[in-house]
N, C-alpha and C. Protein backbone atom coordinates (compact mmCIF):
# COMPACT_ATOMS: atom_id res chain seq x y z
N UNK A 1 -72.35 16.39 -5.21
CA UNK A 1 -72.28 14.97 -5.48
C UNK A 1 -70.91 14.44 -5.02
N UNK A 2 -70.99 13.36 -4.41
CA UNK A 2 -69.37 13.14 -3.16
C UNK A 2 -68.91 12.08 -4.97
N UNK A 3 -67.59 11.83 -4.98
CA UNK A 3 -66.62 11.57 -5.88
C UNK A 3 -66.75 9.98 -5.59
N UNK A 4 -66.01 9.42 -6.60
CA UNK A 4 -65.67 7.75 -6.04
C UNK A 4 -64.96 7.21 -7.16
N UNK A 5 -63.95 6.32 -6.69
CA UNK A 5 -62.59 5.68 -6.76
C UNK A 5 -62.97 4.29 -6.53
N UNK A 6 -62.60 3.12 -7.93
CA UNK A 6 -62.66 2.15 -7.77
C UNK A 6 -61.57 1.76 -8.67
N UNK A 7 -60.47 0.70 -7.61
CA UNK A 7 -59.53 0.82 -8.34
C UNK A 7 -59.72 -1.36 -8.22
N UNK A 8 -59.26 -2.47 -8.78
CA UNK A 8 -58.64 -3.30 -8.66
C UNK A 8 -57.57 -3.51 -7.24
N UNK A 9 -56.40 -2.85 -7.69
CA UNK A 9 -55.19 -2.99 -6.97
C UNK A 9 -54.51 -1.63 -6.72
N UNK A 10 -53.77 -1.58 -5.75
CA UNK A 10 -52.76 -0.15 -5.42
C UNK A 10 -51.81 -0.69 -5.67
N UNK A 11 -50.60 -0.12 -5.88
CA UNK A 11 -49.25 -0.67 -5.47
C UNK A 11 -48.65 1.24 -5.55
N UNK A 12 -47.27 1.15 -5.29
CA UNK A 12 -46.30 2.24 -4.93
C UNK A 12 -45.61 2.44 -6.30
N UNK A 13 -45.48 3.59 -6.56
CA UNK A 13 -44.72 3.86 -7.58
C UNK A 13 -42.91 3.82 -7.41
N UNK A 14 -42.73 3.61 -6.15
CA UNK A 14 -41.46 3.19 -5.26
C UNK A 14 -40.54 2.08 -5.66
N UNK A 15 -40.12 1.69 -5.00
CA UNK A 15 -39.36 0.36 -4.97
C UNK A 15 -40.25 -0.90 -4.21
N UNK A 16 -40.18 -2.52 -5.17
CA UNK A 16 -41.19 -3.42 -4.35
C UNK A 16 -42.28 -3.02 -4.47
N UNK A 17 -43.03 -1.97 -4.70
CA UNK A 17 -44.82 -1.58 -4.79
C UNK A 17 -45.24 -0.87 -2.98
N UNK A 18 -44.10 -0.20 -2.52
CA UNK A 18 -44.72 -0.21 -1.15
C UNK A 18 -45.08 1.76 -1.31
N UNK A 19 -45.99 1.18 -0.31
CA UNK A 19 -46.79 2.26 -0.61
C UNK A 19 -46.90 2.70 0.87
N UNK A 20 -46.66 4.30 1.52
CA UNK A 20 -47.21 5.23 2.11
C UNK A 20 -47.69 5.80 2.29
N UNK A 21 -48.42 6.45 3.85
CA UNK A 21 -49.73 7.60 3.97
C UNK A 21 -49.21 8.41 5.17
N UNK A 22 -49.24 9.29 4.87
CA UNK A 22 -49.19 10.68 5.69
C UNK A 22 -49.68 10.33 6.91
N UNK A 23 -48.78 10.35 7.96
CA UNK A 23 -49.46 9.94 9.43
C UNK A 23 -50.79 11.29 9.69
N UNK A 24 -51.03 10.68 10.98
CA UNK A 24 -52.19 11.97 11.68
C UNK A 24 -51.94 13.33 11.29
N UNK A 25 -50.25 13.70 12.07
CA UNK A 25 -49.58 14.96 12.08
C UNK A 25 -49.52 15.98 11.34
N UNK A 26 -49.48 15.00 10.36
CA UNK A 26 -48.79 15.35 8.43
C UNK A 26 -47.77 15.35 8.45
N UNK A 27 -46.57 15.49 9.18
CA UNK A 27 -45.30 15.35 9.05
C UNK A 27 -44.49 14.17 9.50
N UNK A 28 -45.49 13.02 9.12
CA UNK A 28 -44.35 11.57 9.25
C UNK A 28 -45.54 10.96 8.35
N UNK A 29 -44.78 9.56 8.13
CA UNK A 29 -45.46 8.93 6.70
C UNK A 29 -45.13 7.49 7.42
N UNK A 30 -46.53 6.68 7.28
CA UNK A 30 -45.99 5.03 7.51
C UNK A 30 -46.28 4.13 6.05
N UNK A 31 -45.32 3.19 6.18
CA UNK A 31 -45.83 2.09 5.36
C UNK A 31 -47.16 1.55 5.35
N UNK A 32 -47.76 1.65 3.83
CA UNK A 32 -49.05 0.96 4.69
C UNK A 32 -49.21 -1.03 4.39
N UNK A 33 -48.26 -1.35 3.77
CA UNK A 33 -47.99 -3.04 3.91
C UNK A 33 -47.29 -2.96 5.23
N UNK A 34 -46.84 -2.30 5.83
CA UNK A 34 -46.01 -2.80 7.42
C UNK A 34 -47.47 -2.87 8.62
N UNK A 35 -48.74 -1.79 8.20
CA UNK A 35 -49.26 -1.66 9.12
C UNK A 35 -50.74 -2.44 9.21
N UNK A 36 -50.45 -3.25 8.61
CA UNK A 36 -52.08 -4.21 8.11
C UNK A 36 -51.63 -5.40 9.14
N UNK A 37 -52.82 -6.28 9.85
CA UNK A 37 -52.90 -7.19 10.59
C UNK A 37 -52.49 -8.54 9.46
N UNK A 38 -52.20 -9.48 9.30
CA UNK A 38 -51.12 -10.26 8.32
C UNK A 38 -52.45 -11.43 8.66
N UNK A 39 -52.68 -11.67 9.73
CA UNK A 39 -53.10 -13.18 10.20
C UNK A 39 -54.30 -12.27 11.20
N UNK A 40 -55.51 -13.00 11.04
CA UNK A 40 -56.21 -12.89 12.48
C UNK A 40 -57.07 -14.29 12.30
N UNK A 41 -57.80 -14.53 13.75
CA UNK A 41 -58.83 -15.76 13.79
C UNK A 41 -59.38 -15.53 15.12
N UNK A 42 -61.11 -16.15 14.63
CA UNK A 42 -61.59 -16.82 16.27
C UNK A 42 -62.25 -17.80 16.46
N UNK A 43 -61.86 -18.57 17.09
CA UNK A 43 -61.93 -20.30 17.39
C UNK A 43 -62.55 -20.48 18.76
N UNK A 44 -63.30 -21.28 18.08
CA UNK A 44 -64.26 -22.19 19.54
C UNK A 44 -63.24 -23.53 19.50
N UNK A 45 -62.52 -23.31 20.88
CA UNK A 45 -61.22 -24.41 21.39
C UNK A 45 -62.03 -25.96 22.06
N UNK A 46 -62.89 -25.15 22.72
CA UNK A 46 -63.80 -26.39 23.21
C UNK A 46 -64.87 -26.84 21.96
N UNK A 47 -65.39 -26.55 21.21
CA UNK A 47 -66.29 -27.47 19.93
C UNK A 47 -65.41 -27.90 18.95
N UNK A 48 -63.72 -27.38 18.60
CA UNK A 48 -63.03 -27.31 17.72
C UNK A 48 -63.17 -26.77 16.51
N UNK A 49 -64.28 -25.68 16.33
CA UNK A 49 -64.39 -25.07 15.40
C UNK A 49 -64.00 -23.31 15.48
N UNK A 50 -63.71 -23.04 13.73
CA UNK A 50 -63.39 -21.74 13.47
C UNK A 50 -64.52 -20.81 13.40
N UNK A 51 -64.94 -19.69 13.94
CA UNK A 51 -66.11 -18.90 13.67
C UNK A 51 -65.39 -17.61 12.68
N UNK A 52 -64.48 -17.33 12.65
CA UNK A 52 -64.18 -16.67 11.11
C UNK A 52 -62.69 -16.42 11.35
N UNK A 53 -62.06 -15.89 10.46
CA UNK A 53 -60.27 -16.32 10.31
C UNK A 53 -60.03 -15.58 8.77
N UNK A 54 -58.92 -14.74 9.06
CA UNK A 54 -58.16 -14.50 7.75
C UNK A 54 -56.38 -14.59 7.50
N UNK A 55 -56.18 -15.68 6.61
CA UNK A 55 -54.48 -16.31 6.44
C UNK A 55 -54.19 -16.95 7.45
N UNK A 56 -55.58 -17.90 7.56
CA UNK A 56 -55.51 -19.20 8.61
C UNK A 56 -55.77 -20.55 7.53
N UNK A 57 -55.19 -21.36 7.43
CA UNK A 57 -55.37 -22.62 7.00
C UNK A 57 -55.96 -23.59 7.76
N UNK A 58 -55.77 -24.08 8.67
CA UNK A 58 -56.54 -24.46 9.62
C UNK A 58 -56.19 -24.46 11.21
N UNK A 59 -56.39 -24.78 12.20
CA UNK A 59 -56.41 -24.92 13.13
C UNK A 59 -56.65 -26.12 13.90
N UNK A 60 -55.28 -26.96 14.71
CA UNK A 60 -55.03 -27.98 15.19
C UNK A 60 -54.90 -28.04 16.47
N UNK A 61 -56.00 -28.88 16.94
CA UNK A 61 -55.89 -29.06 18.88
C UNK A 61 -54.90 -29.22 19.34
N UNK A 62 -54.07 -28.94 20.02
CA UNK A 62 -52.94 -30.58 20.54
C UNK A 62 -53.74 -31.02 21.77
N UNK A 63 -53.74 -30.20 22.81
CA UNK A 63 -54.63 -30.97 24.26
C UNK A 63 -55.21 -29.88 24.47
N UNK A 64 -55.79 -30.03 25.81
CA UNK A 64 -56.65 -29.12 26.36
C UNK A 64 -55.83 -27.71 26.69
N UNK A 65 -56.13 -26.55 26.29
CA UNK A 65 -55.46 -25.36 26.38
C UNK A 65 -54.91 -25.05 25.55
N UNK A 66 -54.44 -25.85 24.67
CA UNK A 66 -53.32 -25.82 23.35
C UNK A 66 -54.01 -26.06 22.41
N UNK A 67 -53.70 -25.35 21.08
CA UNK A 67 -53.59 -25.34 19.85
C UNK A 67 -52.75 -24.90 18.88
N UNK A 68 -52.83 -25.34 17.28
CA UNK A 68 -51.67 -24.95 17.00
C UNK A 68 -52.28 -24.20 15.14
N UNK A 69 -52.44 -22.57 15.48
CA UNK A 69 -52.98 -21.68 14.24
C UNK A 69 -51.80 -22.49 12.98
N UNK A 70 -52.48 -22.48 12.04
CA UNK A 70 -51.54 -22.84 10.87
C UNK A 70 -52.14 -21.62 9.57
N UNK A 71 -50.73 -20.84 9.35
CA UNK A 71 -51.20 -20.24 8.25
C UNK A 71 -51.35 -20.63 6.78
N UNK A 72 -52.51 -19.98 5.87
CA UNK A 72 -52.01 -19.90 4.80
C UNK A 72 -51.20 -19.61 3.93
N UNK A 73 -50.22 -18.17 4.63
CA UNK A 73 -48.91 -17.58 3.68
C UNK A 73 -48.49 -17.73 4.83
N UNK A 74 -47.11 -17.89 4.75
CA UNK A 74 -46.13 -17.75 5.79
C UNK A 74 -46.00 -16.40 6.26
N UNK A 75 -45.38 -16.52 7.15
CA UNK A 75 -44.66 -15.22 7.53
C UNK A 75 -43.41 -15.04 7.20
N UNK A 76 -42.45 -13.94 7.22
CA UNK A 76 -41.15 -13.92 7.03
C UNK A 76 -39.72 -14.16 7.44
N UNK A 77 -40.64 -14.62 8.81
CA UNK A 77 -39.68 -14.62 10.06
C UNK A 77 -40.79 -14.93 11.28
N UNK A 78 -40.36 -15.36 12.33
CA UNK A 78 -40.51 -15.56 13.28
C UNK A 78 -40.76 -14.96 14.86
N UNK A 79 -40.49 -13.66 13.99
CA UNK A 79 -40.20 -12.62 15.18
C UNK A 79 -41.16 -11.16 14.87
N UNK A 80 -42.70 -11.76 14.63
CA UNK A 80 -43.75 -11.21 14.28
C UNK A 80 -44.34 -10.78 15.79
N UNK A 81 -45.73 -9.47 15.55
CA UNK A 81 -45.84 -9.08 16.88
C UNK A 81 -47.44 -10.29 16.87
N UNK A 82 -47.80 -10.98 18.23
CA UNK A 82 -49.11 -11.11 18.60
C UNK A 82 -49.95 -10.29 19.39
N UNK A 83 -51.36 -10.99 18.95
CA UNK A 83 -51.56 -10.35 20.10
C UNK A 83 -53.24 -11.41 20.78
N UNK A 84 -53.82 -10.97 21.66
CA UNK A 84 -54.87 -12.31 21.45
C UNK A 84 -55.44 -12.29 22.71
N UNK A 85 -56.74 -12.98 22.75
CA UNK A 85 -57.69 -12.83 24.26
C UNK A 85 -58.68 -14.05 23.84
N UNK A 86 -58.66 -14.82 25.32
CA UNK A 86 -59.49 -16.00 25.41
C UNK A 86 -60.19 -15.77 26.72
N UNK A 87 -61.74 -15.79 26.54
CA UNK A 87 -62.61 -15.68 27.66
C UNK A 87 -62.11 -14.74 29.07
N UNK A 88 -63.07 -14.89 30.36
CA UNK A 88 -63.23 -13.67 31.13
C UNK A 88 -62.10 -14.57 32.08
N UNK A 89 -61.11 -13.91 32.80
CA UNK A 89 -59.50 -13.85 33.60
C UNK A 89 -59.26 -15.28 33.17
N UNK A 90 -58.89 -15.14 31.86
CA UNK A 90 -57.90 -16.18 31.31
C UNK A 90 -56.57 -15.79 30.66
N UNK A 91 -55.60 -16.47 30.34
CA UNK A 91 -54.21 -15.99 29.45
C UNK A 91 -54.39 -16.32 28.58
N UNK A 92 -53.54 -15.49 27.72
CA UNK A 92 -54.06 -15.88 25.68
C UNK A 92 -51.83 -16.01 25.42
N UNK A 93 -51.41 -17.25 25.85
CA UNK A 93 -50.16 -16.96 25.02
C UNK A 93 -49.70 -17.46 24.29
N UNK A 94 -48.48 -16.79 23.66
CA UNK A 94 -48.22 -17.79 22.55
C UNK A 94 -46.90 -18.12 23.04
N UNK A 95 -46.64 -19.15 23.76
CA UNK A 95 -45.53 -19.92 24.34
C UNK A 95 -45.90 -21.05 24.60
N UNK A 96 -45.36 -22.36 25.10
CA UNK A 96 -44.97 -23.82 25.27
C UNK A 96 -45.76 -23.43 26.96
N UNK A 97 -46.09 -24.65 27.51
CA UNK A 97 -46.33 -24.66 29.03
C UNK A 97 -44.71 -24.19 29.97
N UNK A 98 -43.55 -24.48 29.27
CA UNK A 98 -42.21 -23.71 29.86
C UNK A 98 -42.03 -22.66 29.83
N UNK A 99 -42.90 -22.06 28.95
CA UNK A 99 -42.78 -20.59 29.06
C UNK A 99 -41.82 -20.23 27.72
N UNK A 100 -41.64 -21.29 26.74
CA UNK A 100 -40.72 -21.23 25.24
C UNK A 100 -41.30 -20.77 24.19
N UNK A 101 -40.67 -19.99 23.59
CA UNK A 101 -41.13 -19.18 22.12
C UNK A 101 -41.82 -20.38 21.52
N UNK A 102 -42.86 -20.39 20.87
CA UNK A 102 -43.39 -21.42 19.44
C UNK A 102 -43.65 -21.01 18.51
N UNK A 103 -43.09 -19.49 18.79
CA UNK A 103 -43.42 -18.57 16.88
C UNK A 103 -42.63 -19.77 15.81
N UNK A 104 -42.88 -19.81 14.59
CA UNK A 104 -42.49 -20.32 13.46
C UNK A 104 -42.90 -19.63 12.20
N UNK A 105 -42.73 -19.19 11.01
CA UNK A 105 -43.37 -19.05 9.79
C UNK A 105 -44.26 -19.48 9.43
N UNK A 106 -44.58 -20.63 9.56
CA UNK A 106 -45.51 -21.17 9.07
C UNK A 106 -46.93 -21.17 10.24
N UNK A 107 -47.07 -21.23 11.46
CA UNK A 107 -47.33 -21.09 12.07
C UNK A 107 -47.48 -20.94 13.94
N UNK A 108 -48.35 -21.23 14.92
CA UNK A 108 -48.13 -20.38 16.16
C UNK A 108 -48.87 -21.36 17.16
N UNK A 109 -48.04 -21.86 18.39
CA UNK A 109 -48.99 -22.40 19.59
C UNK A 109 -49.34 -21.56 20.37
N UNK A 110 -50.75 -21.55 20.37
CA UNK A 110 -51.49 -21.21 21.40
C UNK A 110 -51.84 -21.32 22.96
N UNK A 111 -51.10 -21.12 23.89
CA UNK A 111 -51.72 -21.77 25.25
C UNK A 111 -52.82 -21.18 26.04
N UNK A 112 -53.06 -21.48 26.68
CA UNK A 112 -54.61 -20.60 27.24
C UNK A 112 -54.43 -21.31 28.86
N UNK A 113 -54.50 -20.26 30.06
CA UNK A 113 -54.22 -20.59 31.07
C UNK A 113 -55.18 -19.95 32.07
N UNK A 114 -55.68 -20.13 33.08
CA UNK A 114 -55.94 -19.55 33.75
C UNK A 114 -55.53 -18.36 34.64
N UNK A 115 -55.58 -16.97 34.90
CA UNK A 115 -55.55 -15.99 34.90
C UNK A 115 -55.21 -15.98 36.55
N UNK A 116 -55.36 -16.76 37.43
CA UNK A 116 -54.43 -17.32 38.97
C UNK A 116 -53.59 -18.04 38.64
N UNK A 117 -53.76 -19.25 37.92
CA UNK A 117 -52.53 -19.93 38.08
C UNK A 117 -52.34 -20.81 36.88
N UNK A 118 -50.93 -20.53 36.48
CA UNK A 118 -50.39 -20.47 34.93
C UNK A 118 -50.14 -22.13 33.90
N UNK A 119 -50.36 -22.78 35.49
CA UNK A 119 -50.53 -24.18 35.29
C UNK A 119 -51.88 -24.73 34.51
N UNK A 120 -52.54 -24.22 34.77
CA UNK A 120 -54.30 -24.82 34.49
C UNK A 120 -54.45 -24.20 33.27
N UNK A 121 -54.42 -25.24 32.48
CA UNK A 121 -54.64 -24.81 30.48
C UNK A 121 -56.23 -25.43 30.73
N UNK A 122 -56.80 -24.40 29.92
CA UNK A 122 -58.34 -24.92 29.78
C UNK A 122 -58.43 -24.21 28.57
N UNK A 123 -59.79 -25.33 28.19
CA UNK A 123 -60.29 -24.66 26.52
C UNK A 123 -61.33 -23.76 26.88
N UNK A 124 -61.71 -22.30 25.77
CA UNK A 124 -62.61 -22.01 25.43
C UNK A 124 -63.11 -21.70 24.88
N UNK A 125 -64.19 -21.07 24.74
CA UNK A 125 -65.52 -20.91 23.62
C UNK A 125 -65.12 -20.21 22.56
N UNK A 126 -64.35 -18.48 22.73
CA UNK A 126 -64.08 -17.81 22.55
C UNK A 126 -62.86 -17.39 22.26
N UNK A 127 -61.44 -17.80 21.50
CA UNK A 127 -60.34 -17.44 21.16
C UNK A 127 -59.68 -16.33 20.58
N UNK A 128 -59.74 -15.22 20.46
CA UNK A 128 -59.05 -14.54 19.11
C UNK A 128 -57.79 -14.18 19.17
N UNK A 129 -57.32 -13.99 17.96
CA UNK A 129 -55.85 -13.38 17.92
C UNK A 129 -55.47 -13.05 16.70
N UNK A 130 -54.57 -12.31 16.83
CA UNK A 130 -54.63 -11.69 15.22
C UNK A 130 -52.56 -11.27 15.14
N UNK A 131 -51.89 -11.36 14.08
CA UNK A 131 -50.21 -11.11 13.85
C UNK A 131 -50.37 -10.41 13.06
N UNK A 132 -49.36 -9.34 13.61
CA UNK A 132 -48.66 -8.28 12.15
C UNK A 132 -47.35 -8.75 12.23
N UNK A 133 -46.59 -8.35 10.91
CA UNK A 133 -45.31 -8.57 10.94
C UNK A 133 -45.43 -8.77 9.22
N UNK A 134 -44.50 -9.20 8.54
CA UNK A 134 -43.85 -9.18 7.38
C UNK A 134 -43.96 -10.32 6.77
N UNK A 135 -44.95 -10.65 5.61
CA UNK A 135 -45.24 -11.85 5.11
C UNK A 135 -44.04 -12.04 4.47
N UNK A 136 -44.20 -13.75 4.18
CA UNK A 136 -42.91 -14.12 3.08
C UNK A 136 -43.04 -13.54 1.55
């Protein structure tokens, strides 16, 4: 008969509640609050709707190619990792049309470009992207 564990909540008997797991190896250990995805979503850019999202508040057009993810919890900083893919040879970034950081805490612009040439922001069907990094 296989065993089973139902707990509420984990936390670390540590410092803060952080809690570790024995990598692959067995001989290294990661955080496991450092290694969880913080933010993900995927957005239809052209209908303006969300098809599912977690520690997204909502999601704001600015123009065609652009949008702007807004979280529910912040982040801690600004200097979180992305990551993200919009439709077949397109760019998924998260920079200004200059090519400028738009990370913030609170949330992230989206640009979406065509995959020849970096000028041509177009919307599409299909958005996702997802941040790790260190909530507030």
């Amino acid at each position: 008969m296989a065993s089973k564990i139902e707990v509420d909540e984990l936390a670390g008997a540590g410092s803060a509640g952080v809690m570790t797991v024995v990598g692959e190896g067995g001989s290294t250990t990661t955080n496991l609050q450092q290694g969880l995805i913080k933010i993900w979503f995927q957005y239809n850019h052209d209908a303006e709707s969300t098809y599912d999202s977690f520690n997204v508040g909502s999601i704001t057009d600015r123009n065609t190619g652009n949008f702007i993810v807004n979280f529910t919890n912040n982040m801690g900083n600004d200097d979180y990792a992305l990551a993200g893919a919009a439709g077949y040879g397109y760019s998924f970034c998260f920079e200004d049309n200059e090519g400028e950081k738009t990370s913030a805490t609170s949330s992230n612009l989206v640009h979406i470009v065509t995959a020849e040439d970096t000028s041509g922001a177009v919307d599409q069907t299909v958005c996702s992207g997802m941040i790790s990094g260190d909530l507030a």
